[in-house]
N, C-alpha and C. Protein backbone atom coordinates (compact mmCIF):
# COMPACT_ATOMS: atom_id res chain seq x y z
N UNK A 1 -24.06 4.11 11.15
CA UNK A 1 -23.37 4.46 9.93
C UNK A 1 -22.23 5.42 10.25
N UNK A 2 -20.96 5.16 9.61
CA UNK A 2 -19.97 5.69 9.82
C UNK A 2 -19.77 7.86 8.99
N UNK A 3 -19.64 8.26 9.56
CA UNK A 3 -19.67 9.78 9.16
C UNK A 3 -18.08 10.08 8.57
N UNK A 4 -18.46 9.94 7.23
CA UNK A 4 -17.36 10.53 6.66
C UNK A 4 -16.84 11.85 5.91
N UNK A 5 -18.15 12.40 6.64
CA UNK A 5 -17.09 14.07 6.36
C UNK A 5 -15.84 14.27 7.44
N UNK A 6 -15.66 13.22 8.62
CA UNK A 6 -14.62 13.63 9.94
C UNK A 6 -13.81 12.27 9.82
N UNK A 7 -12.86 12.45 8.58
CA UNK A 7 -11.95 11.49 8.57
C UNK A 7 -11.39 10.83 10.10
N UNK A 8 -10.73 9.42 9.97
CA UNK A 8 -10.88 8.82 11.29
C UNK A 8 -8.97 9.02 11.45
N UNK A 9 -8.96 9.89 12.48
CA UNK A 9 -7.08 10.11 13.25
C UNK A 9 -6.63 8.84 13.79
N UNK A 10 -5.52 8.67 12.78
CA UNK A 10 -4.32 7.99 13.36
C UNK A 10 -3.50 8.71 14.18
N UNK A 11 -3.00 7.82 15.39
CA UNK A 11 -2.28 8.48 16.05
C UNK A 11 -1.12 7.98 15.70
N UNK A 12 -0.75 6.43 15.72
CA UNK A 12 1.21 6.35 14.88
C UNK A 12 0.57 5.89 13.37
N UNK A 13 0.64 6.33 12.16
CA UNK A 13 0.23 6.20 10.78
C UNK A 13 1.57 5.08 10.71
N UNK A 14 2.34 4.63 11.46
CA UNK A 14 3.79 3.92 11.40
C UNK A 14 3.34 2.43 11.31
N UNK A 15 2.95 2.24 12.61
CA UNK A 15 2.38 1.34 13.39
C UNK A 15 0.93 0.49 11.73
N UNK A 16 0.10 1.34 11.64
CA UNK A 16 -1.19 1.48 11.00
C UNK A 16 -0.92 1.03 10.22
N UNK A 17 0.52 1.49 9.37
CA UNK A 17 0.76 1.21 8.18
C UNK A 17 1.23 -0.54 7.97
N UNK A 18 2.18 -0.89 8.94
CA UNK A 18 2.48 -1.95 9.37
C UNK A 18 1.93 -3.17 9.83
N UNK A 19 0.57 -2.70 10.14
CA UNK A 19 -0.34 -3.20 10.48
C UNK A 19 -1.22 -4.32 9.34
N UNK A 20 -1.25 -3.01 8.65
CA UNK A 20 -1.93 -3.69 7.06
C UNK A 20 -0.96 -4.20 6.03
N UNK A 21 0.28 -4.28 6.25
CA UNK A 21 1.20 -5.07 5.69
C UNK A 21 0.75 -7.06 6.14
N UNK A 22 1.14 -6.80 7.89
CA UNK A 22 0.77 -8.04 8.18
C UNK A 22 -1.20 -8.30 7.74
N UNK A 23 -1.47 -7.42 8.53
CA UNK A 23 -2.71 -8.16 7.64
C UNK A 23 -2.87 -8.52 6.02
N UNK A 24 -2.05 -8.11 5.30
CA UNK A 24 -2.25 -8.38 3.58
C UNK A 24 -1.57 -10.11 4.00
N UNK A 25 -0.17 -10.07 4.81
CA UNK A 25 0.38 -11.26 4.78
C UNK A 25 -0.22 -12.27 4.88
N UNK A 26 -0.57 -12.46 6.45
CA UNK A 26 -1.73 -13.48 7.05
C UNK A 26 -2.69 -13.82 6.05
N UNK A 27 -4.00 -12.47 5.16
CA UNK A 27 -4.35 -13.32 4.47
C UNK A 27 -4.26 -14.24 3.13
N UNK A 28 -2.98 -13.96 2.50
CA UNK A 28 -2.05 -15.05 1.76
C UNK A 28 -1.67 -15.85 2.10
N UNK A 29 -1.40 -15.64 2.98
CA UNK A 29 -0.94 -17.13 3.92
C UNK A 29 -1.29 -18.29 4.59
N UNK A 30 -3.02 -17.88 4.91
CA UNK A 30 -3.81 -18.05 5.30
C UNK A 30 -5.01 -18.92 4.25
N UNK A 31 -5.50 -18.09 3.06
CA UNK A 31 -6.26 -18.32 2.11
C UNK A 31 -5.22 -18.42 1.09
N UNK A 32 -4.75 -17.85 0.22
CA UNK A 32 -3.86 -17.69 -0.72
C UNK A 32 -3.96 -19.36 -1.69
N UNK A 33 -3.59 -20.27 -1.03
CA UNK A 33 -3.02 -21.58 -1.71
C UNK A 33 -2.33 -21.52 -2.31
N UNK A 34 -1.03 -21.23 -1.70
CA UNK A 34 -0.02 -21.94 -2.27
C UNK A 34 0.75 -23.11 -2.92
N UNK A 35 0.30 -23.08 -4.58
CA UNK A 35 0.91 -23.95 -5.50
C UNK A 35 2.78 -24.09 -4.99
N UNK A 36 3.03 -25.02 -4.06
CA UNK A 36 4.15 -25.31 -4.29
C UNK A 36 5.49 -25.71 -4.62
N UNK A 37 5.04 -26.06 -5.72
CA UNK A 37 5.46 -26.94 -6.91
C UNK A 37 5.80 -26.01 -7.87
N UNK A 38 4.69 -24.75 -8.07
CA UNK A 38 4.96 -24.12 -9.10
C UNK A 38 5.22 -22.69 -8.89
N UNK A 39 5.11 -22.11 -7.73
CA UNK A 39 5.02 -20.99 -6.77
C UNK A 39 3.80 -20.22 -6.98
N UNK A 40 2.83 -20.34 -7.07
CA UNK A 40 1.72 -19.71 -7.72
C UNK A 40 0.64 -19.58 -6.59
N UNK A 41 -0.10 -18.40 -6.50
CA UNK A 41 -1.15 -18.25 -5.52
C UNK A 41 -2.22 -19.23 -6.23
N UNK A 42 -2.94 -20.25 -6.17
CA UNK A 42 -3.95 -20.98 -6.58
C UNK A 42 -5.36 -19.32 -6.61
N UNK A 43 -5.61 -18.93 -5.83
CA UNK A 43 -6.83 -17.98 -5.56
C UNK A 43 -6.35 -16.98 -5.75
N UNK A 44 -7.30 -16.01 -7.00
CA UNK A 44 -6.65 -14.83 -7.31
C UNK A 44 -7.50 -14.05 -6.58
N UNK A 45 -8.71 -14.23 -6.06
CA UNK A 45 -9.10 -12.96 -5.14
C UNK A 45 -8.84 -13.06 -4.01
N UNK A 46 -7.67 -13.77 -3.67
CA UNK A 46 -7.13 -13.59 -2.22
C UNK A 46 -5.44 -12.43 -2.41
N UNK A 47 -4.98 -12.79 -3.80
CA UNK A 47 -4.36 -12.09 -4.08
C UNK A 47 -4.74 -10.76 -4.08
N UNK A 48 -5.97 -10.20 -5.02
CA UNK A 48 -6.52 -9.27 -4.79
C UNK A 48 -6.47 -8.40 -3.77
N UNK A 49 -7.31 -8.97 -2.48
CA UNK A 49 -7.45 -8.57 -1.65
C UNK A 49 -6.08 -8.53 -0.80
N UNK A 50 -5.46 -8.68 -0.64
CA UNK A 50 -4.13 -8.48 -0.08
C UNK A 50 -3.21 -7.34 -0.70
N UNK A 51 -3.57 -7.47 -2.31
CA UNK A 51 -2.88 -6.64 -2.37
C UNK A 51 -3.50 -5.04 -2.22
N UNK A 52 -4.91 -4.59 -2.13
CA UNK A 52 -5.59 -3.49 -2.23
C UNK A 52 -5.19 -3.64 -0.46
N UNK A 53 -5.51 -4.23 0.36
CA UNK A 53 -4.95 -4.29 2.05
C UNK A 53 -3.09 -3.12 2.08
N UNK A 54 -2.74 -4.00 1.50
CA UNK A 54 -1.43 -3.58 0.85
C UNK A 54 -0.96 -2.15 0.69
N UNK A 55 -1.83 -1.85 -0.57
CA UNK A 55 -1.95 -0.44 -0.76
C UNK A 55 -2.56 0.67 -0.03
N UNK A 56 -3.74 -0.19 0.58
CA UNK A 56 -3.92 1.05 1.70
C UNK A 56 -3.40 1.22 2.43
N UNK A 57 -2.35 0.34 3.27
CA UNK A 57 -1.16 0.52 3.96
C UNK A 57 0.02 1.65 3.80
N UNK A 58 0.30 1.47 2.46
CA UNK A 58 0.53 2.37 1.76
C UNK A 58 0.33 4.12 1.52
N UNK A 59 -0.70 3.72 1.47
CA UNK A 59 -1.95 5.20 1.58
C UNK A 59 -1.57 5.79 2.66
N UNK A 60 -1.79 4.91 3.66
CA UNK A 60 -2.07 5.77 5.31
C UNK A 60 -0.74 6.06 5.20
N UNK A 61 0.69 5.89 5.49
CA UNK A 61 1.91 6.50 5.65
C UNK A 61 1.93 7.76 4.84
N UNK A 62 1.86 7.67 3.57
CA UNK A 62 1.90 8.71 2.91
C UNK A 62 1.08 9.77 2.79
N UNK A 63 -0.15 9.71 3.24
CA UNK A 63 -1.28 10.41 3.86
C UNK A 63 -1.01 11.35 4.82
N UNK A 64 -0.13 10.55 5.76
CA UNK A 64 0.54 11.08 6.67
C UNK A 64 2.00 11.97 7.00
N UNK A 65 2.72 11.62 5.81
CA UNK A 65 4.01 12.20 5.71
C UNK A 65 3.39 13.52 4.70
N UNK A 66 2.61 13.19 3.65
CA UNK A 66 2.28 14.16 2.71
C UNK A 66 0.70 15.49 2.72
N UNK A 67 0.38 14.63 3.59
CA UNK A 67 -0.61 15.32 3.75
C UNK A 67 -1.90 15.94 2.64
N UNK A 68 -2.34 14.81 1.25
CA UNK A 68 -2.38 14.77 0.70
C UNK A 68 -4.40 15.41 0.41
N UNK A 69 -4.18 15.99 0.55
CA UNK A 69 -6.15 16.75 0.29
C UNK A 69 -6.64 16.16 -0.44
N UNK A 70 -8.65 15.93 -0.36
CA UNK A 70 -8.95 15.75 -1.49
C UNK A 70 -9.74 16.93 -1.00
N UNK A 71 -10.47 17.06 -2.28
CA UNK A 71 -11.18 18.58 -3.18
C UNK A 71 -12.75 17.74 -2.47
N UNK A 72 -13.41 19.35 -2.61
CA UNK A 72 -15.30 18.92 -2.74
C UNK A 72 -15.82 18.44 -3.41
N UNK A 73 -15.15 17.57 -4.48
CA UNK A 73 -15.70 16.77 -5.56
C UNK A 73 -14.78 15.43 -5.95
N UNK A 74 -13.82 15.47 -5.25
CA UNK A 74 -13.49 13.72 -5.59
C UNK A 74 -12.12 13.93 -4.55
N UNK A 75 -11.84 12.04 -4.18
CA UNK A 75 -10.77 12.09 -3.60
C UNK A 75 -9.68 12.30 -4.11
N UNK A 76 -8.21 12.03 -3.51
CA UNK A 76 -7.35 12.49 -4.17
C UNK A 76 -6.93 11.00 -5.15
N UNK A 77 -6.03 10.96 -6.28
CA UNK A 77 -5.95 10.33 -7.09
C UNK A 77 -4.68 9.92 -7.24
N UNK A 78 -3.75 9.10 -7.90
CA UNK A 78 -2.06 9.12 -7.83
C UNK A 78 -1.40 9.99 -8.35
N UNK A 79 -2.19 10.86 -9.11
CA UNK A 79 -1.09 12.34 -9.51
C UNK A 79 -0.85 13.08 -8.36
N UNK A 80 -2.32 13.24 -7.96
CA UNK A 80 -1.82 14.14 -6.27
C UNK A 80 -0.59 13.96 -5.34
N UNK A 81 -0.89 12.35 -5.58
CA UNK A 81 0.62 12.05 -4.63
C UNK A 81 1.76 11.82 -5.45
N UNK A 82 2.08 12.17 -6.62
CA UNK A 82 2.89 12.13 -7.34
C UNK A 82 3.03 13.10 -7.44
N UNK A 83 2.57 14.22 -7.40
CA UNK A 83 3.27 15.94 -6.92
C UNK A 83 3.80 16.06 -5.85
N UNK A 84 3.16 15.45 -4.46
CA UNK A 84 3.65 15.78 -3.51
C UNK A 84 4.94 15.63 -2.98
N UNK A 85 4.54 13.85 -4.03
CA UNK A 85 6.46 13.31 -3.50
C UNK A 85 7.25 13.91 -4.03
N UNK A 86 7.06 14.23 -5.52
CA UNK A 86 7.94 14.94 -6.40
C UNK A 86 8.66 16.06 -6.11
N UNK A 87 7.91 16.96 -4.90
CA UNK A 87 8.53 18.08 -4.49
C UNK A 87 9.68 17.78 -3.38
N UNK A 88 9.44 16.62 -2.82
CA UNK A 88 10.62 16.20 -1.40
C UNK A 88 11.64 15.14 -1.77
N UNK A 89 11.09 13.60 -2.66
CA UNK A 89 11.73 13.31 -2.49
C UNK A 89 11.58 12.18 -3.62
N UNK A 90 13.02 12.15 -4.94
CA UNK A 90 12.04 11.50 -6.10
C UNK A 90 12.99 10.10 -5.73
N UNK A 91 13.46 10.32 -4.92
CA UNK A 91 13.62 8.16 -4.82
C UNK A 91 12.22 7.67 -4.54
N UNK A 92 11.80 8.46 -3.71
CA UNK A 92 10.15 7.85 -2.49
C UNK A 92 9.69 8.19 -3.71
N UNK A 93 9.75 8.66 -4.64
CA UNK A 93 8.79 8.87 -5.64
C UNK A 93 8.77 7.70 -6.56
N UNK A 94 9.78 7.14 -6.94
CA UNK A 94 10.50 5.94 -8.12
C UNK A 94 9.67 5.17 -7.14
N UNK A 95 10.29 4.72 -5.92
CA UNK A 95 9.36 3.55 -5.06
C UNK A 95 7.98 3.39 -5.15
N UNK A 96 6.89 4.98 -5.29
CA UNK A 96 5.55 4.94 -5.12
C UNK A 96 5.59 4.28 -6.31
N UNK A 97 5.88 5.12 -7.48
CA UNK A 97 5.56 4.55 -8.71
C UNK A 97 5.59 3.22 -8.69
N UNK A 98 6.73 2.49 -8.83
CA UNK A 98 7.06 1.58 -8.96
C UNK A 98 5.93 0.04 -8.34
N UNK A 99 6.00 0.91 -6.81
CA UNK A 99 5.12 0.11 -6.07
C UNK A 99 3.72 0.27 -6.24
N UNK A 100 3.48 1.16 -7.22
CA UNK A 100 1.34 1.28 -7.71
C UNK A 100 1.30 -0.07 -8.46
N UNK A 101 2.26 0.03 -9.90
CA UNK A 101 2.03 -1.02 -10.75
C UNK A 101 2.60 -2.28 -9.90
N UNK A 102 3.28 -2.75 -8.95
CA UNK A 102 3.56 -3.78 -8.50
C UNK A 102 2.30 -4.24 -7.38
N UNK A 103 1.71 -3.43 -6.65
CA UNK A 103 0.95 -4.08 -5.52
C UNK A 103 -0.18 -3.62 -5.93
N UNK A 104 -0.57 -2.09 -6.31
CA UNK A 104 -2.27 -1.62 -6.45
C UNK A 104 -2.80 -2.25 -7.82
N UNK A 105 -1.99 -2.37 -8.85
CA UNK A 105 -2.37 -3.05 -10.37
C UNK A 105 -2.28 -4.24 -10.62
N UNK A 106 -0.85 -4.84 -10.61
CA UNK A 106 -0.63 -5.91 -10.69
C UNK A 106 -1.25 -7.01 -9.67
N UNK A 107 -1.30 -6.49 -8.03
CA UNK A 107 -1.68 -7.48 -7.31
C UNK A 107 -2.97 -7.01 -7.03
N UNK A 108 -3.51 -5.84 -6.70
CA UNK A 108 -4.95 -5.08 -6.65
C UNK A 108 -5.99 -5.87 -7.62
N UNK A 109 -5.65 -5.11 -8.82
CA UNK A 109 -6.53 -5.32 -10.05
C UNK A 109 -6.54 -7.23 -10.66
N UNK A 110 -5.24 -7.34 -10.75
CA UNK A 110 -4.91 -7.71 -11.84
C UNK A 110 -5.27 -9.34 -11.11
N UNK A 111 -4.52 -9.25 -9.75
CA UNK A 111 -4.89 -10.48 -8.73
C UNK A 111 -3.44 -11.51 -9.25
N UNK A 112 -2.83 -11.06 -9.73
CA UNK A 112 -0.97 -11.47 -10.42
C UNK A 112 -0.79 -12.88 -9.33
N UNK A 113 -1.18 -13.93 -9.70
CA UNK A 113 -0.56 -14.94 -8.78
C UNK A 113 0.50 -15.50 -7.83
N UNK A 114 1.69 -14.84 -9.24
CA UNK A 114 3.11 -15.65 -8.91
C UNK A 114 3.54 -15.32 -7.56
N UNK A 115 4.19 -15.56 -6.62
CA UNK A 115 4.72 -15.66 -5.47
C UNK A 115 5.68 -14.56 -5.51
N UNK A 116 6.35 -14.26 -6.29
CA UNK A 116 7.73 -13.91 -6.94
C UNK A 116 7.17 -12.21 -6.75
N UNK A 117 5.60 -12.09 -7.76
CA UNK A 117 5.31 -10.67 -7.64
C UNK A 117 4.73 -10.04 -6.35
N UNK A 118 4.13 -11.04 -5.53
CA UNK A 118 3.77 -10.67 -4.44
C UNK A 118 4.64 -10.15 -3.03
N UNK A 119 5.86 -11.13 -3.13
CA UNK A 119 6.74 -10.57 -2.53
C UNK A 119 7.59 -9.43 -3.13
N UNK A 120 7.40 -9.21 -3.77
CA UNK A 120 8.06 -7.58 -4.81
C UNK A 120 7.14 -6.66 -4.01
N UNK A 121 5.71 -6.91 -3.88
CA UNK A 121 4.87 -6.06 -3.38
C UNK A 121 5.01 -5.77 -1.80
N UNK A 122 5.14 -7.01 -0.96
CA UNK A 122 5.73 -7.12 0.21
C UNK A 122 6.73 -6.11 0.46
N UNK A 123 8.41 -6.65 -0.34
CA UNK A 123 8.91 -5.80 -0.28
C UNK A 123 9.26 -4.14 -0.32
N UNK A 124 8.46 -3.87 -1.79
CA UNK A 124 8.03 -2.39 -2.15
C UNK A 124 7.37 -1.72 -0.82
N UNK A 125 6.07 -2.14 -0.61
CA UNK A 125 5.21 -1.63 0.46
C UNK A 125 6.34 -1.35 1.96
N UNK A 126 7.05 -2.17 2.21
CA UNK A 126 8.06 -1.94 3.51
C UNK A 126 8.90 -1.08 2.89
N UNK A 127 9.54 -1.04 1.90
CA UNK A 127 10.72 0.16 1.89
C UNK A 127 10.02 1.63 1.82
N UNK A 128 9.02 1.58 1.22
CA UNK A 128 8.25 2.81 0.89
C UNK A 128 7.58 3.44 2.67
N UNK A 129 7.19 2.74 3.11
CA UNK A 129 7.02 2.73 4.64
C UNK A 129 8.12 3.32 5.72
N UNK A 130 9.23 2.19 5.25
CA UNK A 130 10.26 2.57 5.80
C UNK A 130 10.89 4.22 5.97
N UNK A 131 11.07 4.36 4.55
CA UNK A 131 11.23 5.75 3.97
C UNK A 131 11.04 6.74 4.14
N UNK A 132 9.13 6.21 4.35
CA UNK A 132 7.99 7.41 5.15
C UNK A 132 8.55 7.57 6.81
N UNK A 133 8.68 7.12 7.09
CA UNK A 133 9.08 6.94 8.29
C UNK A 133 9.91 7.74 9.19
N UNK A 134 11.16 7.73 8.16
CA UNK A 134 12.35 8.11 8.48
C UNK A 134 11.85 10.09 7.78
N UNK A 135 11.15 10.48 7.38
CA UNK A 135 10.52 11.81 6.94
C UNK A 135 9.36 12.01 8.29
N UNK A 136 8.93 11.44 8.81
CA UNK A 136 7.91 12.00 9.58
C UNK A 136 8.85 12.59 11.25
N UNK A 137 7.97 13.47 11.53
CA UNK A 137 8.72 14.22 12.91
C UNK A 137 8.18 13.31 13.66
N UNK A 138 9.81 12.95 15.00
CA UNK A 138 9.86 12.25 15.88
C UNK A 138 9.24 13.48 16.83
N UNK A 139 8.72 12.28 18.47
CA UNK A 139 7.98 12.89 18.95
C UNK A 139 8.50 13.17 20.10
């Protein structure tokens, strides 16, 4: 059993993050079924799951640029990181936002089929990455 009071160190959160981008891809691409006729994911819990892949991708960069605590009683939540960004940098902030309801709700929860929103999420998740990126100290 895994011990999670000693969170597990990334060493490039860059790399990590990128990582789980392609993995969200592959498995859309992979499982997904692509209605091509109509652009539509046929399987919404492949959507799902790609897109929560997605977001934790997500997570780890900004985890890492922000350094984001949780408390002795719950993890941290999207306000947390909506303070944090808020203090450095409110484009990366418009992007988080933007990119919760596009990849963690819409494609997370919601399992949003269309092709159209998934690559919004694609996209979102890389610029927001990107972003992080270009904020973290070179080594």
């Amino acid at each position: 059993m895994k011990d999670s009071s000693h969170p597990e160190v990334i060493t490039d959160p860059i790399d990590e993050a990128r990582r789980y981008v392609r993995n969200a891809k592959d498995l859309l691409t992979e499982k997904g079924k692509l209605n091509v006729e109509y652009q539509y994911y046929e399987d919404r819990k492949y959507v799902r799951m790609a897109g929560n892949t997605l977001w934790n991708g997500v997570l780890i960069i900004l985890d890492a640029v922000f350094h984001v605590k949780q408390n002795k009683r719950s993890r941290p939540n999207f306000i947390d990181y909506e303070k944090a960004i808020a203090t450095r940098d409110l484009k990366l902030l418009n992007l988080v936002t933007i990119g919760y309801d596009a990849i963690h709700l819409s494609m997370g929860y919601d399992g949003n089929p269309l092709k159209a929103n998934c690559q919004e999420g694609f996209r979102l998740a890389n610029d927001i990455i990107d972003r992080c990126a270009a904020m973290l100290p070179t080594a």
